[in-house]
C-alpha atoms as a PDB file:
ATOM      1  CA  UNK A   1     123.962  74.855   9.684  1.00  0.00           C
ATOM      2  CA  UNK A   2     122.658  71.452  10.959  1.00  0.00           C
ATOM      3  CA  UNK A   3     119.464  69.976  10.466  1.00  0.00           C
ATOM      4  CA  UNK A   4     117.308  66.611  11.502  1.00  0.00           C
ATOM      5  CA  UNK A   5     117.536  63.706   9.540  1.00  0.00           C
ATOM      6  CA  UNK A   6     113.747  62.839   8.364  1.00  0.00           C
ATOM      7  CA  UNK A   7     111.828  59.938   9.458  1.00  0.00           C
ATOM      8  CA  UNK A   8     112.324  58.474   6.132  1.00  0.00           C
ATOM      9  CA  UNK A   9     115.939  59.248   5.989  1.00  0.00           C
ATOM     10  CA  UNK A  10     116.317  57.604   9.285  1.00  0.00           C
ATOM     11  CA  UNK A  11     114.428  54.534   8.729  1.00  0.00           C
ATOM     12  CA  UNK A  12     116.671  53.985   5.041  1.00  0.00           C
ATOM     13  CA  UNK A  13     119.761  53.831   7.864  1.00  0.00           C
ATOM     14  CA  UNK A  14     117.947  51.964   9.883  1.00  0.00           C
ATOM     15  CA  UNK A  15     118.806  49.284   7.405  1.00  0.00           C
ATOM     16  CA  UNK A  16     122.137  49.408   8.329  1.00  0.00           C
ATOM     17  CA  UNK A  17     121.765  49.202  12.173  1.00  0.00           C
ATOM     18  CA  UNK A  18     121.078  53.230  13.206  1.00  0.00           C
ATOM     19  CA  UNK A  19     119.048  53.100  15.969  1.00  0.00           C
ATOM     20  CA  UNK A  20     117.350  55.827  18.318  1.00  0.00           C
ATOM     21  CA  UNK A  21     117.219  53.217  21.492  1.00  0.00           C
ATOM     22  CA  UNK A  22     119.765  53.319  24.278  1.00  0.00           C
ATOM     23  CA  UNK A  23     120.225  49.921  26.448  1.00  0.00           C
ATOM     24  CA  UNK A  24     121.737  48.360  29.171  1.00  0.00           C
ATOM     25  CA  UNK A  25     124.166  45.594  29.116  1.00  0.00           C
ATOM     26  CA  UNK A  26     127.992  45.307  29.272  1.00  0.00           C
ATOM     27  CA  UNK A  27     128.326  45.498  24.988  1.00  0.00           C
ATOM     28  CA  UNK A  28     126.705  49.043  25.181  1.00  0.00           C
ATOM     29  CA  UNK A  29     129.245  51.607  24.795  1.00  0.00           C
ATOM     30  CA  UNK A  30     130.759  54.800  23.709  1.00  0.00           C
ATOM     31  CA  UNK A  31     132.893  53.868  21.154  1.00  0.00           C
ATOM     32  CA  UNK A  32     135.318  56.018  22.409  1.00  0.00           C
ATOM     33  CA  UNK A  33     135.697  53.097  25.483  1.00  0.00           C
ATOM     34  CA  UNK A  34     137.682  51.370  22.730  1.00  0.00           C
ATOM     35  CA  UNK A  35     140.788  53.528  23.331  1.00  0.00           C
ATOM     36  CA  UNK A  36     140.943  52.965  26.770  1.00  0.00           C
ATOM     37  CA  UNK A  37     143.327  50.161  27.926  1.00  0.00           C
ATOM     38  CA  UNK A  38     141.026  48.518  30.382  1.00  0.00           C
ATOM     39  CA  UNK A  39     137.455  49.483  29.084  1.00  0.00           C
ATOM     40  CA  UNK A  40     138.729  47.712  25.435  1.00  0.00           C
ATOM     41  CA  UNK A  41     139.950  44.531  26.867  1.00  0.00           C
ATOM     42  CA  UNK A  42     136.663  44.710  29.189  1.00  0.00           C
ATOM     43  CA  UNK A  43     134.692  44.642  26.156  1.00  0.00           C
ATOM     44  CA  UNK A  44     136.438  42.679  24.007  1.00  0.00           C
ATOM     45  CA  UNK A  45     136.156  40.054  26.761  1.00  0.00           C
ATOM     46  CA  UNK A  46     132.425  40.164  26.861  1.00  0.00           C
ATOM     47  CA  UNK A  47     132.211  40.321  22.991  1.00  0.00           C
ATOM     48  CA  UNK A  48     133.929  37.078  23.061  1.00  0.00           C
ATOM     49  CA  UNK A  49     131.911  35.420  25.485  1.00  0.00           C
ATOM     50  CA  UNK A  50     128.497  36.053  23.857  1.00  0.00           C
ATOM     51  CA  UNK A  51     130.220  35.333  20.373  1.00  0.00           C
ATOM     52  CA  UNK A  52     131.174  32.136  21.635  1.00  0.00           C
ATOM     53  CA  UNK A  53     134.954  32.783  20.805  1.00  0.00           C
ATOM     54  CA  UNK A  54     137.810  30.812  21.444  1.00  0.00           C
ATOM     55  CA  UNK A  55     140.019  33.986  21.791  1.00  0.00           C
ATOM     56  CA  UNK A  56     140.859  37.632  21.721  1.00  0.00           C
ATOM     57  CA  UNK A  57     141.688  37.818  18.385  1.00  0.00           C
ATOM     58  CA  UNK A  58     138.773  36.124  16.807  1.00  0.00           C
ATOM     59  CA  UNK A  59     136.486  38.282  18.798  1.00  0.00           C
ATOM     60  CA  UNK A  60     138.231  41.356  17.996  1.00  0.00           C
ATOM     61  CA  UNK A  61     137.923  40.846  14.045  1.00  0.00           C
ATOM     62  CA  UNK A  62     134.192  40.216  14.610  1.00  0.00           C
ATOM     63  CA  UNK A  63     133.549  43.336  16.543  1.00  0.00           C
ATOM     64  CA  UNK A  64     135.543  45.275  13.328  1.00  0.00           C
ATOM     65  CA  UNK A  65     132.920  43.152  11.087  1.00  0.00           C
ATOM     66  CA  UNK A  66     130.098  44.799  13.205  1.00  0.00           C
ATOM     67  CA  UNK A  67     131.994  48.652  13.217  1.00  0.00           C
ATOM     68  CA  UNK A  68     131.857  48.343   9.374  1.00  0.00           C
ATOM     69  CA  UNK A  69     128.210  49.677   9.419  1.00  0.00           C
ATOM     70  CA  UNK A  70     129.685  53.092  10.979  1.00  0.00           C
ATOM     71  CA  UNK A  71     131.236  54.523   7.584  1.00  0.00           C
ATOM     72  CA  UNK A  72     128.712  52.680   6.063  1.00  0.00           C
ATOM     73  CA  UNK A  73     126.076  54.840   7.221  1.00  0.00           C
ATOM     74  CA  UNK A  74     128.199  58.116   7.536  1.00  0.00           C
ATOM     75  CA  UNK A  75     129.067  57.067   3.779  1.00  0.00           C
ATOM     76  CA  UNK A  76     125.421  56.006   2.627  1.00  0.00           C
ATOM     77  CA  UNK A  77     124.036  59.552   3.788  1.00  0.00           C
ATOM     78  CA  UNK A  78     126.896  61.441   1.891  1.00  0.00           C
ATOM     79  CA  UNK A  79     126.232  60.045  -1.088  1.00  0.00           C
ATOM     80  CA  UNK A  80     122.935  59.784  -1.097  1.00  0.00           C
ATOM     81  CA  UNK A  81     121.419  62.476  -0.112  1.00  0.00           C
ATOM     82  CA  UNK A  82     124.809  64.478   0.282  1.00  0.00           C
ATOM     83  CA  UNK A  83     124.361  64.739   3.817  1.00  0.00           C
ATOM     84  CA  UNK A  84     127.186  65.029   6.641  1.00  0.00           C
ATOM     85  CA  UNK A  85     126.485  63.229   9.555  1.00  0.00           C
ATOM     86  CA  UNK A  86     128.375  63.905  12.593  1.00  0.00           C
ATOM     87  CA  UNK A  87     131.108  61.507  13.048  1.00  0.00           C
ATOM     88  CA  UNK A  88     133.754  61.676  15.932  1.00  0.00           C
ATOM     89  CA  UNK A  89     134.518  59.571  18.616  1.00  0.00           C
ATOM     90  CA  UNK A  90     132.128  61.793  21.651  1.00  0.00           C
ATOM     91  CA  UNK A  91     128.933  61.211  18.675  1.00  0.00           C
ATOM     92  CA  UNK A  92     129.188  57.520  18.450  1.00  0.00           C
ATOM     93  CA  UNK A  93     127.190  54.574  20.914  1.00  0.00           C
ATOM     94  CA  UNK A  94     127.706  51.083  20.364  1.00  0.00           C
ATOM     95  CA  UNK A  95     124.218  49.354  21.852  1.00  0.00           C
ATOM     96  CA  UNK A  96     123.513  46.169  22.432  1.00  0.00           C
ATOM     97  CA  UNK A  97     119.970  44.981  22.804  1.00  0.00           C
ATOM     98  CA  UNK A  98     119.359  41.593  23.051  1.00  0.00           C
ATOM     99  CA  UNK A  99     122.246  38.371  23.994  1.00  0.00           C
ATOM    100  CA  UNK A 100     122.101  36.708  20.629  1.00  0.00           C
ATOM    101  CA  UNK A 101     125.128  34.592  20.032  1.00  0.00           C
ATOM    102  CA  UNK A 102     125.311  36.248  16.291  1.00  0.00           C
ATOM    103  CA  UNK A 103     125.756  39.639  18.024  1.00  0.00           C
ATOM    104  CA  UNK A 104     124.060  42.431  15.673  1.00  0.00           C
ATOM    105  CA  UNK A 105     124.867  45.371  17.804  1.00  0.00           C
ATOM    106  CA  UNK A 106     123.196  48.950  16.258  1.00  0.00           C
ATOM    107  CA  UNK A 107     124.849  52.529  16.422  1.00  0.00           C
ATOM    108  CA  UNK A 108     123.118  55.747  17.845  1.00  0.00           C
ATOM    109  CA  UNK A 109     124.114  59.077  17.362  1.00  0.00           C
ATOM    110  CA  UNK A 110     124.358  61.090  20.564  1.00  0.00           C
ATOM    111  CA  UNK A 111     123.542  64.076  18.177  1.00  0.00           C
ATOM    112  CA  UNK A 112     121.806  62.847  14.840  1.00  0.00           C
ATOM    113  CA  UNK A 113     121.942  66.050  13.130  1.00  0.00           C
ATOM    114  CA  UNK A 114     123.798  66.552   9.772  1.00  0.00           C
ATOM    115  CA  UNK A 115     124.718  69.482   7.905  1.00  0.00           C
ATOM    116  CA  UNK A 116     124.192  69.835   4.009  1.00  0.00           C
ATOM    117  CA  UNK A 117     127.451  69.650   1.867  1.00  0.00           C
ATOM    118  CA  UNK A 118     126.905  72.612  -0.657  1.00  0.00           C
ATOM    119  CA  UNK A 119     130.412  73.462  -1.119  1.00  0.00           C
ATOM    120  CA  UNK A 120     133.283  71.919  -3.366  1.00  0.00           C
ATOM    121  CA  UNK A 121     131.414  68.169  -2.905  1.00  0.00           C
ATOM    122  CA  UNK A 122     135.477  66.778  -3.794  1.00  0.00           C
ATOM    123  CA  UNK A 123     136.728  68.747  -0.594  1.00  0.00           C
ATOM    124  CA  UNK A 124     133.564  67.705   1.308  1.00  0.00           C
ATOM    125  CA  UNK A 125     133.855  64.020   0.286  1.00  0.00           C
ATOM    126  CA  UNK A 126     137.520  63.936   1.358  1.00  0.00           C
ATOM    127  CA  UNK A 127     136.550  65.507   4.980  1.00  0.00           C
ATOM    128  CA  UNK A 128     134.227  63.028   5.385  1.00  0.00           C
ATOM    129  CA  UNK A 129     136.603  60.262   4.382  1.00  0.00           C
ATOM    130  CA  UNK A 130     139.194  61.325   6.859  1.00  0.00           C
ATOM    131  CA  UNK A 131     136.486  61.834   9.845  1.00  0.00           C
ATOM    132  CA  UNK A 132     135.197  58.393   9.005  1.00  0.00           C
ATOM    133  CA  UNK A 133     138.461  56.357   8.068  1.00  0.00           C
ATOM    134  CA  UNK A 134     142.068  58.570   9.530  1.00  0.00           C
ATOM    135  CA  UNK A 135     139.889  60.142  12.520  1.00  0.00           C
ATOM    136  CA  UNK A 136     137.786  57.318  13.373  1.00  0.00           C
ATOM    137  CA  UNK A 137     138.030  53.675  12.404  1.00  0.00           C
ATOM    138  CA  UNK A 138     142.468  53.455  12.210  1.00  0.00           C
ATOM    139  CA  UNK A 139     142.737  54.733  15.934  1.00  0.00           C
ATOM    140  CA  UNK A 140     140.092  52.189  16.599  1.00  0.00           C
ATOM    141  CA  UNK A 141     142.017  49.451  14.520  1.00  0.00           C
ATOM    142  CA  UNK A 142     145.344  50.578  16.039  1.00  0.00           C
ATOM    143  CA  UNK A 143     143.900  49.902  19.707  1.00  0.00           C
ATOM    144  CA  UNK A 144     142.142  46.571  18.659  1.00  0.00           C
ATOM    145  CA  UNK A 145     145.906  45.791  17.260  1.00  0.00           C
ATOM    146  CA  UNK A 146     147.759  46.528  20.294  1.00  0.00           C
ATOM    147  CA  UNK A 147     145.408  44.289  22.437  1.00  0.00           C
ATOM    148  CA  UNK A 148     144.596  41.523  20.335  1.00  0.00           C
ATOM    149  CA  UNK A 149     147.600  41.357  17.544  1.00  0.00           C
ATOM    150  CA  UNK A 150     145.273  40.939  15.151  1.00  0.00           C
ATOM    151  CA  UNK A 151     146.235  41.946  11.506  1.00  0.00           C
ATOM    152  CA  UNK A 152     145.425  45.654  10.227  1.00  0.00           C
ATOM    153  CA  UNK A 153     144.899  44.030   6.975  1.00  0.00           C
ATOM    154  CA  UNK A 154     142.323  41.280   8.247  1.00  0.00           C
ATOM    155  CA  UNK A 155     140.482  44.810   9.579  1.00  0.00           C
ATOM    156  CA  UNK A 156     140.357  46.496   6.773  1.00  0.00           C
ATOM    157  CA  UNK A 157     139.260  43.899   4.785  1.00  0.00           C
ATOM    158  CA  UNK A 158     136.217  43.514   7.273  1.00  0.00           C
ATOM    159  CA  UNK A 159     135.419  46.745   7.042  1.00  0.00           C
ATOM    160  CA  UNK A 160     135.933  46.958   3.075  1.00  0.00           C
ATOM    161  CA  UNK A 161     133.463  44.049   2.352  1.00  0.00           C
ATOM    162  CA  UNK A 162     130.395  46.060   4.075  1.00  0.00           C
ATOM    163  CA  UNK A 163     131.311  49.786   2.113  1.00  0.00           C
ATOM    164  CA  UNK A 164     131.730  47.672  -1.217  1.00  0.00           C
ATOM    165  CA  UNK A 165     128.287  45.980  -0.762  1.00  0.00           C
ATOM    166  CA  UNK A 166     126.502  48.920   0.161  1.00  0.00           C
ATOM    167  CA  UNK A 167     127.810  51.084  -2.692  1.00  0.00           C
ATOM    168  CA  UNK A 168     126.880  47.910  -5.383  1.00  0.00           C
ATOM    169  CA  UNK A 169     123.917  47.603  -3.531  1.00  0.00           C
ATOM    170  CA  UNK A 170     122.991  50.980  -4.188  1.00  0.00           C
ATOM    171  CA  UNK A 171     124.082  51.738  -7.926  1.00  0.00           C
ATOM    172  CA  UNK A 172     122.328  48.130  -8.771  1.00  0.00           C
ATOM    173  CA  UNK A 173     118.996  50.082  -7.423  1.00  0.00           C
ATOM    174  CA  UNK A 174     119.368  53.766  -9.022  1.00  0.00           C
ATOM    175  CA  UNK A 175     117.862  54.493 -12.306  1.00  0.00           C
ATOM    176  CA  UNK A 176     118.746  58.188 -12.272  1.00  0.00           C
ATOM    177  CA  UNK A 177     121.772  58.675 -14.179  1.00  0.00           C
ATOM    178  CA  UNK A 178     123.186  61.765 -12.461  1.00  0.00           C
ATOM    179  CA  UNK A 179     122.922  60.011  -9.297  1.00  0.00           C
ATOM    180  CA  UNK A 180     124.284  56.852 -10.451  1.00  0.00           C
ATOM    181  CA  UNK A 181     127.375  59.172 -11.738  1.00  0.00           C
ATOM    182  CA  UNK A 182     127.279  60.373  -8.143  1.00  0.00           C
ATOM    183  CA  UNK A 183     127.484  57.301  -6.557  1.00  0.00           C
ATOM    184  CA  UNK A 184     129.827  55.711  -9.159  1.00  0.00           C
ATOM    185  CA  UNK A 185     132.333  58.772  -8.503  1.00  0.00           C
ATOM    186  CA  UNK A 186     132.734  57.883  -4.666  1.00  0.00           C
ATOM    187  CA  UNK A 187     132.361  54.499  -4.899  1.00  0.00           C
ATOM    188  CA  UNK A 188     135.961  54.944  -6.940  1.00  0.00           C
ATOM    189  CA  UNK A 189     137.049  57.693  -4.539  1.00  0.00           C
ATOM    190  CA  UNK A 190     136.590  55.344  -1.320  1.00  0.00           C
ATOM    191  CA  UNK A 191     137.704  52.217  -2.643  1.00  0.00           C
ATOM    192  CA  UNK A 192     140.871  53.609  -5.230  1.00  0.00           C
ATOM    193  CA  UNK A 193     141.604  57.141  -5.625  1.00  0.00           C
ATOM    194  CA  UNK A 194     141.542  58.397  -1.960  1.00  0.00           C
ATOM    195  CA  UNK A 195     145.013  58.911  -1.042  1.00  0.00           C
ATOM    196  CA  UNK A 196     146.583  56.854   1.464  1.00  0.00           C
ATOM    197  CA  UNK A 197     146.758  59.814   4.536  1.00  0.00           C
ATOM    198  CA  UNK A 198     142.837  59.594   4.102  1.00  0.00           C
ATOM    199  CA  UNK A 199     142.757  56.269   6.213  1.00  0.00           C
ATOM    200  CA  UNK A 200     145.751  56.731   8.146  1.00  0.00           C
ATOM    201  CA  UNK A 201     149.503  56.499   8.459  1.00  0.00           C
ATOM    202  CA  UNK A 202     149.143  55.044   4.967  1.00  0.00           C
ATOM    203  CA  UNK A 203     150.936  55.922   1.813  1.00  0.00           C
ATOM    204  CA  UNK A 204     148.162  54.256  -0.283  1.00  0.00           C
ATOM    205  CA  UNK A 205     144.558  53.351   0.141  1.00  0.00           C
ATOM    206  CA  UNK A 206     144.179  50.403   2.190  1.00  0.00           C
ATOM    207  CA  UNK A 207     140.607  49.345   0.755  1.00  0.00           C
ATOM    208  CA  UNK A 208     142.029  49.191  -2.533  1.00  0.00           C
ATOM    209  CA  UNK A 209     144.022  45.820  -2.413  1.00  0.00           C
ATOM    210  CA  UNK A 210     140.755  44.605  -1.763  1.00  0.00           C
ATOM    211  CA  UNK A 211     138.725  45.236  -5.038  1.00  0.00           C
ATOM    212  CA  UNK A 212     138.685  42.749  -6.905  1.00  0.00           C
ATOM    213  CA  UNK A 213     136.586  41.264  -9.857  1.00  0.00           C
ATOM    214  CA  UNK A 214     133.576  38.520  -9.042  1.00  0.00           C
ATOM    215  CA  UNK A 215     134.006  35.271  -9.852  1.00  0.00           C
ATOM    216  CA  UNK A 216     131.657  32.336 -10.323  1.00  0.00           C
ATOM    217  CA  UNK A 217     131.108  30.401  -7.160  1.00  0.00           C
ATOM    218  CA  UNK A 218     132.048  26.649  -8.028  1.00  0.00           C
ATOM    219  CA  UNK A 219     128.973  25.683  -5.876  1.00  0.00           C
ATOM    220  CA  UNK A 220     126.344  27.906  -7.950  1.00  0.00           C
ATOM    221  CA  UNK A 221     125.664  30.477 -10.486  1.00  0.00           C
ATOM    222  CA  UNK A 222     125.961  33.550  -8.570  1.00  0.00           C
ATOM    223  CA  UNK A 223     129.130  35.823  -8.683  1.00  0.00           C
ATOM    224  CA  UNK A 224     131.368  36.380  -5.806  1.00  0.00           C
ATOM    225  CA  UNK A 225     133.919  38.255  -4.800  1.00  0.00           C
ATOM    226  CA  UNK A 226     136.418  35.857  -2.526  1.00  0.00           C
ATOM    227  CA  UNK A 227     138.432  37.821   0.518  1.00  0.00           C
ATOM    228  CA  UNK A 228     142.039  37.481   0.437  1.00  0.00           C
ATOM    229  CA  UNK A 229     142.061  37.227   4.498  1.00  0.00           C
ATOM    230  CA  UNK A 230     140.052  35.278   6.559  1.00  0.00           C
ATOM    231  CA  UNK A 231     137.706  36.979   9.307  1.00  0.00           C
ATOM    232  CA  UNK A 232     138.037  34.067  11.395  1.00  0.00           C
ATOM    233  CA  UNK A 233     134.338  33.528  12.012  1.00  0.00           C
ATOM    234  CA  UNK A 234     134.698  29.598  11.350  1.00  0.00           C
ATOM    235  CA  UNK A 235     136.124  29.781  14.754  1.00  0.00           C
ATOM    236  CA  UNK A 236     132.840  30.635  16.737  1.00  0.00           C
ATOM    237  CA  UNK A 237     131.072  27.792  18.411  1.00  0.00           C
ATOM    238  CA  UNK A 238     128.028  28.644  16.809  1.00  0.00           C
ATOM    239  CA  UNK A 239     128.988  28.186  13.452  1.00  0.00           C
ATOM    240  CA  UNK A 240     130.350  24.424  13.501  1.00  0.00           C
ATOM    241  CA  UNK A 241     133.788  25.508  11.645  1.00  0.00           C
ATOM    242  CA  UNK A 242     132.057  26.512   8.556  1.00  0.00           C
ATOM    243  CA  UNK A 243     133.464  29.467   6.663  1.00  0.00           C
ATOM    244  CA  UNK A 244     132.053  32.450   4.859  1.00  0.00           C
ATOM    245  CA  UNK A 245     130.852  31.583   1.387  1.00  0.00           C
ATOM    246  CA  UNK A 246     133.649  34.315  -0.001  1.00  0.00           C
ATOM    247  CA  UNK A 247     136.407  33.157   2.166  1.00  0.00           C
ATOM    248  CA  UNK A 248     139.533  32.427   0.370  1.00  0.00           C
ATOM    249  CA  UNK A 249     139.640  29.046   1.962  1.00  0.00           C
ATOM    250  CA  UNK A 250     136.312  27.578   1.193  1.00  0.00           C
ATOM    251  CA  UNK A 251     135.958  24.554   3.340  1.00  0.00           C
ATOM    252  CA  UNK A 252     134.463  22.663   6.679  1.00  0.00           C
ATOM    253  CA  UNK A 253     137.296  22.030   8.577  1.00  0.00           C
ATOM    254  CA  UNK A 254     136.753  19.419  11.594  1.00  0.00           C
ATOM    255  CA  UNK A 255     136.653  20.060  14.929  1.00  0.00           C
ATOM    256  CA  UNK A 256     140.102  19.023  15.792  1.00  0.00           C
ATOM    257  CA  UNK A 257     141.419  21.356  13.487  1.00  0.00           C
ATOM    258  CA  UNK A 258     139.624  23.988  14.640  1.00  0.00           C
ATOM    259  CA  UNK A 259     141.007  22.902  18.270  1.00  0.00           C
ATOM    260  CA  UNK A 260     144.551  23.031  17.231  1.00  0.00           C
ATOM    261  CA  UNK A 261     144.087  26.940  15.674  1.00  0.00           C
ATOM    262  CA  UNK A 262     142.553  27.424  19.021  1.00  0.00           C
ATOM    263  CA  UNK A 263     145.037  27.810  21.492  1.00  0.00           C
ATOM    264  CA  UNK A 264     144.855  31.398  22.589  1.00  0.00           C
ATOM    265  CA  UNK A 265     142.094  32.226  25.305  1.00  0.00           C
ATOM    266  CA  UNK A 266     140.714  35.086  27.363  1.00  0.00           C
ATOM    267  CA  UNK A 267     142.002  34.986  30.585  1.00  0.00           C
ATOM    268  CA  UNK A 268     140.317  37.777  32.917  1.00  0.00           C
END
């Protein structure tokens, strides 16, 4: 049986860019579009020129840095309030409300109903998993691949740096043991005991090569967990070839270095 997410419920995803509002510009979209030959390079076009991008490929890894906030919120309501959201490809809108170069997109639900998990939670965690992840975000990542070449393992790192957050986020704020053994228990499932098939044509788990222990940034006090690809964000205009804080390659590089990197561009 399904049931309505609360007002409360849907404000706490709010947080991570659920939205009820529909709008009108060329980077609002089924997600399903992203399948399509012509709609994706359409759209990965446009992404790029509002990113400021010097090519396909950078734009494309941004637009998986955006996606991550899908199984983040599929994953958030699961184990938080053990709650199945509907996830599939017809469910899912991409909208795009305002032309900020930093490009914060939200996600609506065509149908934001959910449906209790009461069953064998295990089973229930691992149909969710595959919905989200084999289902959902790999034919996504395969499509993104074909058109832009960029790396699977760039993507899933994207993607892995958001779920990771939000689960440390979360067990850093419970104080309730059994839910911070809930938590705990699929934070470990998602990120290193889900088997490979979960995410895709995969014989292991593809998030797991990315968990790592926190270091001490050389810059401060605070602990950080460095990326072992690069999301290529350096390479936007906007940012003035200055990378992530947790990029593996912590550095400014000048602008005629970032020229030289730059020699694919969009053409059409």
């Amino acid at each position: 049986m399904y049931n309505r997410l609360t007002k409360a419920e849907f404000d706490e995803l709010a947080n991570f860019r659920l939205t009820e509002n529909t709008y009108t510009s060329n980077l609002s979209f089924s997600i399903d579009d992203l399948l399509i030959k012509e709609k994706r390079k359409k759209i990965i076009a446009e992404a790029a020129e509002l990113l400021q991008s010097p090519n396909k490929m950078v734009a494309a890894s941004i637009l998986t840095k955006r996606l991550a906030f899908v199984p983040v919120i599929a994953l958030y309501a699961f184990s938080r309030w053990n709650k199945r959201l509907q996830i599939s490809f017809e469910n899912i809108y991409l909208e795009t409300g305002n032309s900020n170069a930093m490009w914060l997109p939200e996600f609506r639900l065509k149908d934001p109903a959910f449906k209790l998990a009461e069953s064998n939670r295990d089973t229930e965690r691992e149909e969710v998993c595959t919905a989200v992840f084999a289902e959902l975000i790999y034919p996504i990542m395969d499509s993104l691949n074909e058109e832009t070449k960029l790396s699977k393992y760039i993507m899933w790192e994207n993607i892995s740096v958001y779920i990771v957050w939000m689960y440390e986020t979360l067990m850093g704020e419970e104080s309730c043991p059994k839910a911070l053994q809930r938590l705990n228990g699929d934070f470990e499932y998602v990120t290193e005991k889900a088997r490979g098939e979960i995410f895709g044509p995969y014989d292991m788990n593809p998030i797991s090569r990315y968990i790592s222990p926190k270091i001490i940034h050389e810059k401060g006090n605070s602990d950080i967990r460095y990326r072992t690809t690069c999301c290529f964000s350096y390479m936007l205009t906007g940012s003035a070839g200055k990378r992530c804080k947790t990029c593996p390659h912590v550095c400014t590089l000048p602008k005629e270095s970032q020229d030289l990197l730059s020699k694919t561009t969009i053409k059409g």
